[in-house]
Protein backbone atom coordinates (compact mmCIF):
# COMPACT_ATOMS: atom_id res chain seq x y z
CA UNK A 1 9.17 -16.38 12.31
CA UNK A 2 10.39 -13.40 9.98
CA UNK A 3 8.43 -12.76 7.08
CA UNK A 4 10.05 -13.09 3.63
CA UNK A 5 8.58 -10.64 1.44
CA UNK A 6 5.30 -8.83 1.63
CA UNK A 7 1.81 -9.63 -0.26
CA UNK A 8 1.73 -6.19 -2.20
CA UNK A 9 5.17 -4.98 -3.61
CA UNK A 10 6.88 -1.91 -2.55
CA UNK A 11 6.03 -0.37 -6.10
CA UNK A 12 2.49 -1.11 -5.57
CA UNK A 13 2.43 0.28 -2.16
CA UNK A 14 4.29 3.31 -2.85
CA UNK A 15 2.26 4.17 -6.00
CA UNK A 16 -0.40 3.75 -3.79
CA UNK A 17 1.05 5.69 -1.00
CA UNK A 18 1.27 8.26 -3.85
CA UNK A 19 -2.60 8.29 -4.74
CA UNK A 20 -3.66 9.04 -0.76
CA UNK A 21 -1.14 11.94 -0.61
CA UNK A 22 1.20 9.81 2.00
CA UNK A 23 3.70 9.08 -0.07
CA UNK A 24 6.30 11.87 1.50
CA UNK A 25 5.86 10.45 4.89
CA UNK A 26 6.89 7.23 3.48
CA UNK A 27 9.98 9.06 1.92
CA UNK A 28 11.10 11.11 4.58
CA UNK A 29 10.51 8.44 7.97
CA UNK A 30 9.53 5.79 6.00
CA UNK A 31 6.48 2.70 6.80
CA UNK A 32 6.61 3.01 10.59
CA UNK A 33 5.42 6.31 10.20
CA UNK A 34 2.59 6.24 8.33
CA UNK A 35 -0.82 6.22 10.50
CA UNK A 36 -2.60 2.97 11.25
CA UNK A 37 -5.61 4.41 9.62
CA UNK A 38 -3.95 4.96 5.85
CA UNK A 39 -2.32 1.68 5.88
CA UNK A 40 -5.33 0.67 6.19
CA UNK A 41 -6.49 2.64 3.24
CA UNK A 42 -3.59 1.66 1.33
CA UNK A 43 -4.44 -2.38 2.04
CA UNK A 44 -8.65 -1.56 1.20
CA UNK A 45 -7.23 0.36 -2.67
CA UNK A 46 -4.87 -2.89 -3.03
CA UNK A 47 -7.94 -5.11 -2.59
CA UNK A 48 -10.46 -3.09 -4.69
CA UNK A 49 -7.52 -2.97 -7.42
CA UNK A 50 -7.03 -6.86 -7.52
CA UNK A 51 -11.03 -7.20 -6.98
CA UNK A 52 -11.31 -5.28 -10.63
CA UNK A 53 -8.33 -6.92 -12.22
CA UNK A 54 -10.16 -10.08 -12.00
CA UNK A 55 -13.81 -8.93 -12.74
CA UNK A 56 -12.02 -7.61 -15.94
CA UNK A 57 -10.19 -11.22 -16.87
């Protein structure tokens, strides 16, 4: 089964990508190129961002 859309947006991953400096690897080969290891760390910012969102609502 194909997925239909991600859990975090492209602009959220990519600003993201941005923050941990791997943002130009994304650019230039794009997703499949980026190391297991900072997808990773791009997946444990999105959770610590939407953690804080909602200890701030």
């Amino acid at each position: 089964m194909a997925r239909n859309r991600g859990i975090i947006s492209e602009r959220l991953k990519e600003e993201i990508a941005k923050e941990l400096g791997v943002y130009n690897t994304v650019a230039s080969e794009g997703w499949g190129s980026v190391t297991s290891r900072d997808c990773g760390n791009i997946v444990k910012k999105a959770i610590e961002m939407a953690e804080r969102n909602l200890e701030n609502r």
